[in-house]
PDB file of N, CA and C in Angstrom:
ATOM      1  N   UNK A   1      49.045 136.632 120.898  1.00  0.00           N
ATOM      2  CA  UNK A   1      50.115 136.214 120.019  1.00  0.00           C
ATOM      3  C   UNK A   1      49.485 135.440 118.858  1.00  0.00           C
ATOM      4  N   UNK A   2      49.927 135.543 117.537  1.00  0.00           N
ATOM      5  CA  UNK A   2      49.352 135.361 116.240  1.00  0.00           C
ATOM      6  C   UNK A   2      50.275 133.785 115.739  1.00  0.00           C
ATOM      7  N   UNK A   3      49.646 132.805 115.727  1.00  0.00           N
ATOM      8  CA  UNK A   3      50.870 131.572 115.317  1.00  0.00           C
ATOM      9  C   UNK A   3      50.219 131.257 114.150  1.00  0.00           C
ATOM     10  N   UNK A   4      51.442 131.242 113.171  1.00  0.00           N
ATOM     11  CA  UNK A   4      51.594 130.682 111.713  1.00  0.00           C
ATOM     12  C   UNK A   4      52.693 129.578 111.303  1.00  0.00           C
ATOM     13  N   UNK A   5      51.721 128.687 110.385  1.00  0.00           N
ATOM     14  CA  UNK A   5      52.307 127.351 109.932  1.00  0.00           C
ATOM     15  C   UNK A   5      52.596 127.360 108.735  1.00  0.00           C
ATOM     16  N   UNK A   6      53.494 126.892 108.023  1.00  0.00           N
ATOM     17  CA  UNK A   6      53.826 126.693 106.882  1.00  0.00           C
ATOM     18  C   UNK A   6      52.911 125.708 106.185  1.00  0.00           C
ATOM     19  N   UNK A   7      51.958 125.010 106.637  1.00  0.00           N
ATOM     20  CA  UNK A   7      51.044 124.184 105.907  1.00  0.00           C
ATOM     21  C   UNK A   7      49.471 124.972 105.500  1.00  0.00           C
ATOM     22  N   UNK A   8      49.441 125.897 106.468  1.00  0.00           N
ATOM     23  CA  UNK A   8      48.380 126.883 106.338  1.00  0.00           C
ATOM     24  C   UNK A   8      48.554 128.351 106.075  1.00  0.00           C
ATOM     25  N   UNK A   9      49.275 128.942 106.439  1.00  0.00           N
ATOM     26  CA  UNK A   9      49.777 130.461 105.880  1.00  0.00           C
ATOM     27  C   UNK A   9      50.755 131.050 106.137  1.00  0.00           C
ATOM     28  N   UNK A  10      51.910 131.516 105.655  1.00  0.00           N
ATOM     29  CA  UNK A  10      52.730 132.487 105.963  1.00  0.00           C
ATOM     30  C   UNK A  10      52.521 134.109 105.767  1.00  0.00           C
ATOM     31  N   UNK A  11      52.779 134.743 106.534  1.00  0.00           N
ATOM     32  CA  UNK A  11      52.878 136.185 106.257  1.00  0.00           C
ATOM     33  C   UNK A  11      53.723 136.406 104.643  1.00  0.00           C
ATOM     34  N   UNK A  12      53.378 137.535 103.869  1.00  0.00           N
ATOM     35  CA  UNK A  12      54.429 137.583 102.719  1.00  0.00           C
ATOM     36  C   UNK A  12      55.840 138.185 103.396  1.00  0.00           C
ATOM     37  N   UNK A  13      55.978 138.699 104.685  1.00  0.00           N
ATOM     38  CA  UNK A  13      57.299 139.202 104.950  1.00  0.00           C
ATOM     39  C   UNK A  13      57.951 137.663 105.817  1.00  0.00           C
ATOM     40  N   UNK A  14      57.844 136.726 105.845  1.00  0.00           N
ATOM     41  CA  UNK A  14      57.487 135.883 106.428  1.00  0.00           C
ATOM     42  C   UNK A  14      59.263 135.187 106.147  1.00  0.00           C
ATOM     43  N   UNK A  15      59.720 135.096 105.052  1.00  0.00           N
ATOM     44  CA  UNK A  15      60.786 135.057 104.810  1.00  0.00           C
ATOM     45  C   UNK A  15      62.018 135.781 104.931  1.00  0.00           C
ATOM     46  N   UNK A  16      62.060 136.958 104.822  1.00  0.00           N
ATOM     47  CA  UNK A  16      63.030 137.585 105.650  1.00  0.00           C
ATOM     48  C   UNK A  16      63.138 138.069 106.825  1.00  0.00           C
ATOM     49  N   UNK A  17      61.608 138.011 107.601  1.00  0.00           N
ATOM     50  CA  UNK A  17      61.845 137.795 108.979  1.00  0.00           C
ATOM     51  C   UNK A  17      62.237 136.950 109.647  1.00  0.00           C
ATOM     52  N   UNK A  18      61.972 135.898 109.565  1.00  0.00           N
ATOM     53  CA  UNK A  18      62.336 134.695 109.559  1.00  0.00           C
ATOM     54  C   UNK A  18      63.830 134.470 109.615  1.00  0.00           C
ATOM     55  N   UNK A  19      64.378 135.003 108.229  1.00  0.00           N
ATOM     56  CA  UNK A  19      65.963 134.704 108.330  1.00  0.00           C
ATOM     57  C   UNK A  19      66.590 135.540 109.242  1.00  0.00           C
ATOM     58  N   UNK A  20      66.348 136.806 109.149  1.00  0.00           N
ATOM     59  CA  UNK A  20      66.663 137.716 110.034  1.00  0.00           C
ATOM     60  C   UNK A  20      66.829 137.057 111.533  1.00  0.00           C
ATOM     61  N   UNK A  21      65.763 136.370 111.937  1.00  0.00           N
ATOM     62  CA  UNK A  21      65.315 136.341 113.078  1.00  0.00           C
ATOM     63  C   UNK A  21      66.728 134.785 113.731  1.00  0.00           C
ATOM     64  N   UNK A  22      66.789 134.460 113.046  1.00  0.00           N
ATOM     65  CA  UNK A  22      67.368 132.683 112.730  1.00  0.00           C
ATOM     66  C   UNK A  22      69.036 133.644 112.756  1.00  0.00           C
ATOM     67  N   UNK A  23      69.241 134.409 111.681  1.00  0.00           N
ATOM     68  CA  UNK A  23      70.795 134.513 111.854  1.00  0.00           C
ATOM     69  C   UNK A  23      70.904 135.366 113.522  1.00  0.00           C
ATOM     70  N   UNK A  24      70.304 135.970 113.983  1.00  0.00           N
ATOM     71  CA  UNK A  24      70.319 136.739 115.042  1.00  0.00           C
ATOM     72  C   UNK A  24      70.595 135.515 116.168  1.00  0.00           C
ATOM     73  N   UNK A  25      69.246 134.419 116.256  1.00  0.00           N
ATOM     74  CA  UNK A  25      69.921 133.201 117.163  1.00  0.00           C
ATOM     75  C   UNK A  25      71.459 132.680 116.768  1.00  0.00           C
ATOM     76  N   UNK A  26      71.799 132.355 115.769  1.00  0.00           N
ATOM     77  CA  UNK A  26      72.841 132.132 115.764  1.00  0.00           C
ATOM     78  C   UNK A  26      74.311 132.454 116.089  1.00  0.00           C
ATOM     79  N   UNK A  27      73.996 133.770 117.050  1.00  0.00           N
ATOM     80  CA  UNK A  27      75.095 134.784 117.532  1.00  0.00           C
ATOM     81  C   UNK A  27      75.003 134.060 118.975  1.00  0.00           C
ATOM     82  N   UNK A  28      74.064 134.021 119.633  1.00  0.00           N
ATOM     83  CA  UNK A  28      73.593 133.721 120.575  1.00  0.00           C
ATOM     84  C   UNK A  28      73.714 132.344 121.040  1.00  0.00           C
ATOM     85  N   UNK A  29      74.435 132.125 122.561  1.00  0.00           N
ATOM     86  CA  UNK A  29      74.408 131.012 123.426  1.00  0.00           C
ATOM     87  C   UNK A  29      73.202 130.401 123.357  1.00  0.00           C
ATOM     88  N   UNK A  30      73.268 128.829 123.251  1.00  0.00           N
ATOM     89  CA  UNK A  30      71.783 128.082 123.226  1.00  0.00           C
ATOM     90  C   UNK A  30      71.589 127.959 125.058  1.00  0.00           C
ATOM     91  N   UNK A  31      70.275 127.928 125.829  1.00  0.00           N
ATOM     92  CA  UNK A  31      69.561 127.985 127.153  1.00  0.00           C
ATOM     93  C   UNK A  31      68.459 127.135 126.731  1.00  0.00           C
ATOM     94  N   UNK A  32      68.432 126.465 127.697  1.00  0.00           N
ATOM     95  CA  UNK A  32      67.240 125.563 127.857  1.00  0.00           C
ATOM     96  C   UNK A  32      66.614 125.675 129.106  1.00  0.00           C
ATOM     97  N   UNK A  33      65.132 125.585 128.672  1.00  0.00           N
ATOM     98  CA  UNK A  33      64.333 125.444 129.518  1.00  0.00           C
ATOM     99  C   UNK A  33      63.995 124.446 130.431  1.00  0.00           C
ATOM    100  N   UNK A  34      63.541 124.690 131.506  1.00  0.00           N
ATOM    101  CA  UNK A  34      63.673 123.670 132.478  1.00  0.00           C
ATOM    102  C   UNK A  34      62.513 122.356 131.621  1.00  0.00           C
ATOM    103  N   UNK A  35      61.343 122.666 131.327  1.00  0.00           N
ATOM    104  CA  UNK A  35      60.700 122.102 130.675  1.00  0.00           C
ATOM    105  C   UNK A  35      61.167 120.902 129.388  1.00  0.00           C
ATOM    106  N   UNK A  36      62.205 121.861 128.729  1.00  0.00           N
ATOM    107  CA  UNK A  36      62.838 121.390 127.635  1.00  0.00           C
ATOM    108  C   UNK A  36      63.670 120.193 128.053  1.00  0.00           C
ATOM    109  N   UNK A  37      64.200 120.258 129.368  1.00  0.00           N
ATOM    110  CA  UNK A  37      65.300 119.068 129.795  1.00  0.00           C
ATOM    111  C   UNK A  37      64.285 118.246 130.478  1.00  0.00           C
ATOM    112  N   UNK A  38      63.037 117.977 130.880  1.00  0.00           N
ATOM    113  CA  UNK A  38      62.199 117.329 131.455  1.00  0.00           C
ATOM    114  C   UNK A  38      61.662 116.415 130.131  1.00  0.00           C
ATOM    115  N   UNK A  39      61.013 117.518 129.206  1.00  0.00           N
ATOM    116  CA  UNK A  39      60.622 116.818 128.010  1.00  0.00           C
ATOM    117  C   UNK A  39      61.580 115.358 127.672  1.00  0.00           C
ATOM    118  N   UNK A  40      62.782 116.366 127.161  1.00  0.00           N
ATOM    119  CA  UNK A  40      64.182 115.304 126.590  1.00  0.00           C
ATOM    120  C   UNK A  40      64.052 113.680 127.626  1.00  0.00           C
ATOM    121  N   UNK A  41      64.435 114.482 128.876  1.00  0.00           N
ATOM    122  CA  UNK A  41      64.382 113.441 130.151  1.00  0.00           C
ATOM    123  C   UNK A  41      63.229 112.125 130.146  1.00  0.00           C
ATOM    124  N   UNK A  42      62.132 112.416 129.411  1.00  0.00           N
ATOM    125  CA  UNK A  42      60.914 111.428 129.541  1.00  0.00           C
ATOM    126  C   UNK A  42      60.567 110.804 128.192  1.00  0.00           C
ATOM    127  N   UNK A  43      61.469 111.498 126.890  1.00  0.00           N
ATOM    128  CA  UNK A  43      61.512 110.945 125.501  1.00  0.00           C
ATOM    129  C   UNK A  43      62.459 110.328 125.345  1.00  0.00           C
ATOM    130  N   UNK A  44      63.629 110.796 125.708  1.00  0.00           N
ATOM    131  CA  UNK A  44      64.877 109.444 125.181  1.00  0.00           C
ATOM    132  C   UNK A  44      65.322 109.087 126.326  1.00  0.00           C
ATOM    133  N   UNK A  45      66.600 108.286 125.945  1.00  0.00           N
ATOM    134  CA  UNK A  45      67.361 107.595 127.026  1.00  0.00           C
ATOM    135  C   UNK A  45      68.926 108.805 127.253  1.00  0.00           C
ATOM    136  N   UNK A  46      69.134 108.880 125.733  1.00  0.00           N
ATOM    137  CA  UNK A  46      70.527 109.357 125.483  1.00  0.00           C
ATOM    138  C   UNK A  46      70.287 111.068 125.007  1.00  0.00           C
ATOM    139  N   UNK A  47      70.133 111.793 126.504  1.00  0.00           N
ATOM    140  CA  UNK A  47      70.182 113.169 126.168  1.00  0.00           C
ATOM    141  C   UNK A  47      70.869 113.949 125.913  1.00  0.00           C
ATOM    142  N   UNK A  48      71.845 113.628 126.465  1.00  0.00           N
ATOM    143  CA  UNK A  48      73.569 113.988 126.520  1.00  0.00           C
ATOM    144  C   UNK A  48      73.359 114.337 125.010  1.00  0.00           C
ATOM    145  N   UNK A  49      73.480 113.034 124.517  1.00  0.00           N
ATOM    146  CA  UNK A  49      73.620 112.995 123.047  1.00  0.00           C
ATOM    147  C   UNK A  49      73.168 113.854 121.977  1.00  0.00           C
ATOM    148  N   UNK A  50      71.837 114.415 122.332  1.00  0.00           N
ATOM    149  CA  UNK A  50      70.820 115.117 121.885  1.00  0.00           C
ATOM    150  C   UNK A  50      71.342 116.615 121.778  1.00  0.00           C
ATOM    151  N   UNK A  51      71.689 116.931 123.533  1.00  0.00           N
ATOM    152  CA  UNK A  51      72.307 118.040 123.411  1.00  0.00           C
ATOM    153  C   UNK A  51      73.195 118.482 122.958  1.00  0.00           C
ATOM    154  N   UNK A  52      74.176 117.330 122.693  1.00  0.00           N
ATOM    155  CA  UNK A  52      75.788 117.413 121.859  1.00  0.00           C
ATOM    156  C   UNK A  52      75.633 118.130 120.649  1.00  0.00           C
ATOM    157  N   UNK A  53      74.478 117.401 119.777  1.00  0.00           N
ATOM    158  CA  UNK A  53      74.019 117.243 118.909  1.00  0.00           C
ATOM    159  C   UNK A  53      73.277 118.848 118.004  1.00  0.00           C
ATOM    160  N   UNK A  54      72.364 119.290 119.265  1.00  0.00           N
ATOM    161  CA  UNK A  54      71.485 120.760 119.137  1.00  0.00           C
ATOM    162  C   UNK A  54      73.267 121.871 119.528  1.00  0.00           C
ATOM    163  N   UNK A  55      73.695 121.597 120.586  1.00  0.00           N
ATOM    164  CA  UNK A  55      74.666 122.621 120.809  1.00  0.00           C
ATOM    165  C   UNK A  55      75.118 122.429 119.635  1.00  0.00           C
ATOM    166  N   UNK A  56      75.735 122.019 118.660  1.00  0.00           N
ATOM    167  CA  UNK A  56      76.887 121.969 117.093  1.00  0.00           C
ATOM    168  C   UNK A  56      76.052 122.776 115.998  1.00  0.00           C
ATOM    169  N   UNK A  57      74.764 122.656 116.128  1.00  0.00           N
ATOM    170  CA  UNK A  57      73.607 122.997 115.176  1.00  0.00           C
ATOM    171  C   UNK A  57      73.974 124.697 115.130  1.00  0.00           C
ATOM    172  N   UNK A  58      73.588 124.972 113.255  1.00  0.00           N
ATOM    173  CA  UNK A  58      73.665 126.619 113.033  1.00  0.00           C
ATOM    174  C   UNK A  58      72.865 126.605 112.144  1.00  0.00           C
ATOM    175  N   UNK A  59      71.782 127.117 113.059  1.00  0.00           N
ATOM    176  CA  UNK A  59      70.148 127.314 112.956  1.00  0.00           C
ATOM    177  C   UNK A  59      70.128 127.649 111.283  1.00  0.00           C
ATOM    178  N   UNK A  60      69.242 126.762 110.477  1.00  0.00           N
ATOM    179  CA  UNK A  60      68.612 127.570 109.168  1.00  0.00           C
ATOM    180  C   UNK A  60      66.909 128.086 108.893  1.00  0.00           C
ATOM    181  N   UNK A  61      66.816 129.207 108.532  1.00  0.00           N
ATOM    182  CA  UNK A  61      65.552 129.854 108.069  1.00  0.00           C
ATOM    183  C   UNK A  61      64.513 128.871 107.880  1.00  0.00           C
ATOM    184  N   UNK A  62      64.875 127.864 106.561  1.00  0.00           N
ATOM    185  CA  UNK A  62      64.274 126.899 105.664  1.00  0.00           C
ATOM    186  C   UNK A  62      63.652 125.781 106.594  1.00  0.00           C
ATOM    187  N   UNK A  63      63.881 125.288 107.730  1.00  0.00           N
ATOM    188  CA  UNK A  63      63.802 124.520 108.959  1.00  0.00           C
ATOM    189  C   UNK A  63      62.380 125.234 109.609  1.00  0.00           C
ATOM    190  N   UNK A  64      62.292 126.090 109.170  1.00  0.00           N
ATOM    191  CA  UNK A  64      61.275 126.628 110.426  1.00  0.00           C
ATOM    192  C   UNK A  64      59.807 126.367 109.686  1.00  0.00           C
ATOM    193  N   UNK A  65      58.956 125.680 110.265  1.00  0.00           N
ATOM    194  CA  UNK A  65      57.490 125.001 110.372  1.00  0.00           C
ATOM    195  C   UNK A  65      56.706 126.058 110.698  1.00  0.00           C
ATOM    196  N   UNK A  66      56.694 126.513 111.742  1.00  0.00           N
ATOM    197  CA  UNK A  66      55.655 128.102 112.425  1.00  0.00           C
ATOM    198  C   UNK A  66      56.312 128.652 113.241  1.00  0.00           C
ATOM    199  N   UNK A  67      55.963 129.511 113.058  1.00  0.00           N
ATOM    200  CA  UNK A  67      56.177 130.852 114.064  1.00  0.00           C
ATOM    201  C   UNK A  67      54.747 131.484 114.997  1.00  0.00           C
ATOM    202  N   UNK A  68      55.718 132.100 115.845  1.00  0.00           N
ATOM    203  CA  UNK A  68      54.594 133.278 116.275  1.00  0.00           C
ATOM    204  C   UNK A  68      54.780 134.546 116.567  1.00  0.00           C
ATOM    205  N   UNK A  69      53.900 135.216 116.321  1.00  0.00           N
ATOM    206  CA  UNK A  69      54.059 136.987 116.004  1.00  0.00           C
ATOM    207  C   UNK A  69      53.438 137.576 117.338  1.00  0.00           C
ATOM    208  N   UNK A  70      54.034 138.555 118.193  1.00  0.00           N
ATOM    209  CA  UNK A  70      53.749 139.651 119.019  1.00  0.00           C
ATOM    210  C   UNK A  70      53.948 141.344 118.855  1.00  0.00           C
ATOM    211  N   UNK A  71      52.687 142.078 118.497  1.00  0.00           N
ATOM    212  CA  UNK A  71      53.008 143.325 118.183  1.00  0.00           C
ATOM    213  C   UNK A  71      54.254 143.123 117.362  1.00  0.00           C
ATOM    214  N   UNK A  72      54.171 142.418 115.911  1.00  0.00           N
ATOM    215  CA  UNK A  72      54.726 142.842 114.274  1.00  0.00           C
ATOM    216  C   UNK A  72      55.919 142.547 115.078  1.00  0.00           C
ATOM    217  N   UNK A  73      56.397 141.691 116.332  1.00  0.00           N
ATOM    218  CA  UNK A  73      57.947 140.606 116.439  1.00  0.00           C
ATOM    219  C   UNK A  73      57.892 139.455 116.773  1.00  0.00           C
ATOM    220  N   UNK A  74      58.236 138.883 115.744  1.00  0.00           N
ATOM    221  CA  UNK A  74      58.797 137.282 116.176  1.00  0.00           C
ATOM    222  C   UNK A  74      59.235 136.663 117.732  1.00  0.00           C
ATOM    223  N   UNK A  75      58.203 135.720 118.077  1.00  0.00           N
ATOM    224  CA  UNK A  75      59.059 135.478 119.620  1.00  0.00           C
ATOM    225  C   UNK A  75      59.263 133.808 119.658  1.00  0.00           C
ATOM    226  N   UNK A  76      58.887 133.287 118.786  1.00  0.00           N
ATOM    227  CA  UNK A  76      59.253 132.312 118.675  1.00  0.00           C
ATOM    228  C   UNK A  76      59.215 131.294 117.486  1.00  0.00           C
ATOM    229  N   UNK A  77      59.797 130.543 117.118  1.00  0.00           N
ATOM    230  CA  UNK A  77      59.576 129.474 115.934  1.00  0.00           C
ATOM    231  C   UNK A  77      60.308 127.814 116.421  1.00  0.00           C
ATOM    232  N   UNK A  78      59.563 127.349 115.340  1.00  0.00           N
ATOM    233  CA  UNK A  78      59.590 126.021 115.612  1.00  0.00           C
ATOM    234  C   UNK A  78      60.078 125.651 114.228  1.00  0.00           C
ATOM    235  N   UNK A  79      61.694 124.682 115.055  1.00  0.00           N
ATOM    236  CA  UNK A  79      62.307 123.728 113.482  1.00  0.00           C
ATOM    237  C   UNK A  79      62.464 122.784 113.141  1.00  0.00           C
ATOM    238  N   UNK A  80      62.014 122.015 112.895  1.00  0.00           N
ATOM    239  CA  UNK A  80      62.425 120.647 112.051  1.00  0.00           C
ATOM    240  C   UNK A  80      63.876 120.491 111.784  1.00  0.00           C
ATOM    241  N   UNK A  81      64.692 119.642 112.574  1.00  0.00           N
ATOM    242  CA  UNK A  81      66.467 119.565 112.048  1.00  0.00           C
ATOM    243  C   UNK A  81      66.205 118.180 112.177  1.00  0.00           C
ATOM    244  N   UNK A  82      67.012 118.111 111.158  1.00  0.00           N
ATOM    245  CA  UNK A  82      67.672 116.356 111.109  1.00  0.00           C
ATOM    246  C   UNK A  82      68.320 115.699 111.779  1.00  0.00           C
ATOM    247  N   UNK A  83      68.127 114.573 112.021  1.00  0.00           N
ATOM    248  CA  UNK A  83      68.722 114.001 113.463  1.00  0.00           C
ATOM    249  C   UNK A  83      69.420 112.695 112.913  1.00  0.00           C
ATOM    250  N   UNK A  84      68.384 111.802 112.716  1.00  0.00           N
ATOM    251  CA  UNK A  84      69.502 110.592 112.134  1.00  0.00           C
ATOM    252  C   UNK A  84      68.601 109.992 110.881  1.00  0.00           C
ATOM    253  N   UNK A  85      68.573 108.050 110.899  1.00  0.00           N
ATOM    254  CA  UNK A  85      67.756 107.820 109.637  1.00  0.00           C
ATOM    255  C   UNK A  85      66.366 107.664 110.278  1.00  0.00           C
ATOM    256  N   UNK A  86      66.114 108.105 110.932  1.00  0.00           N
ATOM    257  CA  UNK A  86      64.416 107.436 111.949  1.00  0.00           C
ATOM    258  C   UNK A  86      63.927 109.173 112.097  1.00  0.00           C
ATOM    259  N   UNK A  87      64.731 109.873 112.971  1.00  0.00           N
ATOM    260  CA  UNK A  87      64.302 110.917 113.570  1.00  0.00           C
ATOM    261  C   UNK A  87      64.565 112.460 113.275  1.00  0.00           C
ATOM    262  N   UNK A  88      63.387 113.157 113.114  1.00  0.00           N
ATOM    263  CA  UNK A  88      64.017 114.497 113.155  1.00  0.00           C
ATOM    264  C   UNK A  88      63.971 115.253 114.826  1.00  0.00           C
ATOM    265  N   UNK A  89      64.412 115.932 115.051  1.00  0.00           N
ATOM    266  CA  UNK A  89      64.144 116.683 116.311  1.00  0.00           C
ATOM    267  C   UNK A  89      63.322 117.866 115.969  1.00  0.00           C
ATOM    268  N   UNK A  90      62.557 118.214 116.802  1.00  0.00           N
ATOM    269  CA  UNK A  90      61.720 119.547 116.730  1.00  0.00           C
ATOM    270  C   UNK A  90      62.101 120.357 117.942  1.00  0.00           C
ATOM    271  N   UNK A  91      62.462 121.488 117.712  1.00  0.00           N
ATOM    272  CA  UNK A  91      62.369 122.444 118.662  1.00  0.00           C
ATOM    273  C   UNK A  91      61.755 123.471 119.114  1.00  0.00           C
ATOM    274  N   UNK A  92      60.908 124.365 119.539  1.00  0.00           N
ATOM    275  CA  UNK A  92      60.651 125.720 119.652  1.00  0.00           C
ATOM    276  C   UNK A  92      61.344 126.615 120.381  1.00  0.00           C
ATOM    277  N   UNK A  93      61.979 127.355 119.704  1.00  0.00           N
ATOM    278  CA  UNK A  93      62.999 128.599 120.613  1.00  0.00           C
ATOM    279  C   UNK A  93      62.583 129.675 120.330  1.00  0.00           C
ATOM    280  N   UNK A  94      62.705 130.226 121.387  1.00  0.00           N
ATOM    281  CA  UNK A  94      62.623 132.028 121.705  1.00  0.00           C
ATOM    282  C   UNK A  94      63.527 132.548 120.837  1.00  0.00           C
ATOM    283  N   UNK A  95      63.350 134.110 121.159  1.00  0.00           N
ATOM    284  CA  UNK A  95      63.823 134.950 120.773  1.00  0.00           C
ATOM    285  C   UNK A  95      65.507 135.307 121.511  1.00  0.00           C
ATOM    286  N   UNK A  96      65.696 134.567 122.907  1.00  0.00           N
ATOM    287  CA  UNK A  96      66.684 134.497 123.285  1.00  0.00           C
ATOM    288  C   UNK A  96      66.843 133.300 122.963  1.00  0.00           C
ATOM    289  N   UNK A  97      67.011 132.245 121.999  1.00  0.00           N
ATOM    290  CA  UNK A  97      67.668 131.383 121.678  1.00  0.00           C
ATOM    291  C   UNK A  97      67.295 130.181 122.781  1.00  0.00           C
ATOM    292  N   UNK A  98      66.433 130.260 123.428  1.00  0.00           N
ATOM    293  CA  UNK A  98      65.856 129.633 124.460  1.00  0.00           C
ATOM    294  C   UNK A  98      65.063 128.624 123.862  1.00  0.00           C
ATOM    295  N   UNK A  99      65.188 127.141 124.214  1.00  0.00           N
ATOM    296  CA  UNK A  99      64.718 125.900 124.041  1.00  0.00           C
ATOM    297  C   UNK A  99      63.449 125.806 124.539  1.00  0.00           C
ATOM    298  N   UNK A 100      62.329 125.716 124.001  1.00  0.00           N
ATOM    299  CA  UNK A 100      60.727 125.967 125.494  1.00  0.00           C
ATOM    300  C   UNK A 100      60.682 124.393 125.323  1.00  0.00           C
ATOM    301  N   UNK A 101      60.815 123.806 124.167  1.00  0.00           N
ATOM    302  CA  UNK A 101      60.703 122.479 124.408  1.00  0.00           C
ATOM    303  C   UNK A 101      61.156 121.760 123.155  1.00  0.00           C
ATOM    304  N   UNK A 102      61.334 120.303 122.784  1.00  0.00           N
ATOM    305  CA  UNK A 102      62.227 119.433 122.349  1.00  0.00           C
ATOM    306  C   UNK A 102      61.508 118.292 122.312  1.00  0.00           C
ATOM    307  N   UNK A 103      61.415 117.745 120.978  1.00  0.00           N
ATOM    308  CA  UNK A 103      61.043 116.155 121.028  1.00  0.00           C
ATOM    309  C   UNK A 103      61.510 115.485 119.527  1.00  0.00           C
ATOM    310  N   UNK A 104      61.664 114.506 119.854  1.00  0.00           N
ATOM    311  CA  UNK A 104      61.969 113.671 118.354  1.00  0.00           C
ATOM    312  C   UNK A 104      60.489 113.530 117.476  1.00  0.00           C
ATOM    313  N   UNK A 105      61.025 113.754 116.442  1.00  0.00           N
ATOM    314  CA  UNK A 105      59.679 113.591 115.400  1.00  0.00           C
ATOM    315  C   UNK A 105      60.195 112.097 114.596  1.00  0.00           C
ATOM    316  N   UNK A 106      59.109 111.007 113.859  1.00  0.00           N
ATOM    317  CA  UNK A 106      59.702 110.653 113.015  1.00  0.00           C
ATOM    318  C   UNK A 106      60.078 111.070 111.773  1.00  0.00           C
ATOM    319  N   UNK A 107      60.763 110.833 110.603  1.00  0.00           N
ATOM    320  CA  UNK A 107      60.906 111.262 109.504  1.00  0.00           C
ATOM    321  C   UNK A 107      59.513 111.341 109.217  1.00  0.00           C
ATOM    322  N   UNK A 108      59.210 109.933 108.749  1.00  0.00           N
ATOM    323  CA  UNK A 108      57.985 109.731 107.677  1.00  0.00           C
ATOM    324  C   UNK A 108      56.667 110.707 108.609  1.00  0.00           C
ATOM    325  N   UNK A 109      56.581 111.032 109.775  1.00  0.00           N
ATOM    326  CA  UNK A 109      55.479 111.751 110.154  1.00  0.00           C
ATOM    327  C   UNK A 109      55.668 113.277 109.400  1.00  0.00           C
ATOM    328  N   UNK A 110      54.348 113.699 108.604  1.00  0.00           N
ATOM    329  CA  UNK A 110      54.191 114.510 108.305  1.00  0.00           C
ATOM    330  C   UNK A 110      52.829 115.643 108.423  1.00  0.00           C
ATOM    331  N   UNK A 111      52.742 115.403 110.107  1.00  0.00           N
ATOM    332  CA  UNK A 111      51.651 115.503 110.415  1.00  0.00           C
ATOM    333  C   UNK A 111      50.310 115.974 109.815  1.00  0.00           C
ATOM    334  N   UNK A 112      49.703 114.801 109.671  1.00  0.00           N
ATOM    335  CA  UNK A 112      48.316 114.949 108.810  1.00  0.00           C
ATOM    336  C   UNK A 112      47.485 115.264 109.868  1.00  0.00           C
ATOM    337  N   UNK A 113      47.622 115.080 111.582  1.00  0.00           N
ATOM    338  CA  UNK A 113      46.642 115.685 111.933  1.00  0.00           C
ATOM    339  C   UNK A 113      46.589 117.117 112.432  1.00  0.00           C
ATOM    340  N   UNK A 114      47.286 117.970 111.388  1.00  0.00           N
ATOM    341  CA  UNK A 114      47.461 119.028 111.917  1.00  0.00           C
ATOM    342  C   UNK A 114      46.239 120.260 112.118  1.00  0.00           C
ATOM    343  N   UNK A 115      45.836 120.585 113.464  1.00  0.00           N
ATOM    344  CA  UNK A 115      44.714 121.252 113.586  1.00  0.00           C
ATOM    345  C   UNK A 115      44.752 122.758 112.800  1.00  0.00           C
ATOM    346  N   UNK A 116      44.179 122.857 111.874  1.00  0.00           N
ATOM    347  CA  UNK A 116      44.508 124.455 110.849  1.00  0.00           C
ATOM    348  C   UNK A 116      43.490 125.735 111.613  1.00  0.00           C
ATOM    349  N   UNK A 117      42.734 124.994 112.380  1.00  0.00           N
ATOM    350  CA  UNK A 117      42.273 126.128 113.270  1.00  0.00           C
ATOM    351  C   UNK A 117      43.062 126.874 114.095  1.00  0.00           C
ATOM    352  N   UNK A 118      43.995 126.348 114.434  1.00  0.00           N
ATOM    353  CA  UNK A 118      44.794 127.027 115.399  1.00  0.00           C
ATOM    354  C   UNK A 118      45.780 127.958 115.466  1.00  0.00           C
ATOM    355  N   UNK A 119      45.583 128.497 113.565  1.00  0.00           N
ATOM    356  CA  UNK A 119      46.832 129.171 113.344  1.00  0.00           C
ATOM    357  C   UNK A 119      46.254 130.303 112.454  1.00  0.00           C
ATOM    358  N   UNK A 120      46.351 131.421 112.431  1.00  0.00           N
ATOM    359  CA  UNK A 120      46.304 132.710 111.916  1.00  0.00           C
ATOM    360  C   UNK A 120      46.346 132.576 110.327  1.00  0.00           C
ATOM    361  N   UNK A 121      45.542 132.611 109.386  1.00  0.00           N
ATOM    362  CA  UNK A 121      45.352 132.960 108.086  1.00  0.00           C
ATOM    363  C   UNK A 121      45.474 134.426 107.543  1.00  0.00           C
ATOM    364  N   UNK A 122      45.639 135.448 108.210  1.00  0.00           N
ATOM    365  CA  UNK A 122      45.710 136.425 107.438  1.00  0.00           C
ATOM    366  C   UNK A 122      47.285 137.424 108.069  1.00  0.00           C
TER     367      UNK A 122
END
């Protein structure tokens, strides 16, 4: 599987797959991973809240940080949504709209230590 970041490269089809891929979740029931409610479970206090919060959410394109590619399909991306004045939430979901995992980001983090080895340039 091929993973791409928006700080290091996008594919040029990269944008309308992308949206494509984003309005398609949005038809789709949100599922979480067992992982994903463990994560939540050991980062905040108020998950409930969190989930209230992701269930109301209608996913945008522009949100998405990286992806990753399997045989020329999208199986997963990762989004940056806004949460309050401190926090964004990050998610990575499948292709079934599936949560793999969940954590609060701060705003002001804009991760500078982001490893660029780890992500597909061409």
């Amino acid at each position: 599987m091929l993973r791409y970041h928006k700080a290091v490269y996008y594919l040029d089809t990269a944008e309308q797959a992308l949206t494509v891929f984003t309005d398609s979740l949005n038809f789709k029931p949100w599922l979480y991973s067992s992982h994903c409610l463990d994560s939540l479970k050991h980062r905040t206090s108020d998950v409930q809240a969190i989930l209230k919060y992701i269930s109301g959410l209608t996913l945008n394109s522009s949100n998405i940080f990286e992806y990753s590619i399997l045989d020329n399909n999208i199986k997963q991306a990762c989004f940056r949504i806004k949460y309050n004045n401190v926090n964004d939430i990050i998610v990575i979901i499948s292709v079934d709209k599936k949560i793999i995992t969940i954590y609060l980001n701060k705003i002001i983090d804009k991760h500078e230590t982001l490893n660029k080895r780890l992500y597909a340039t061409i």
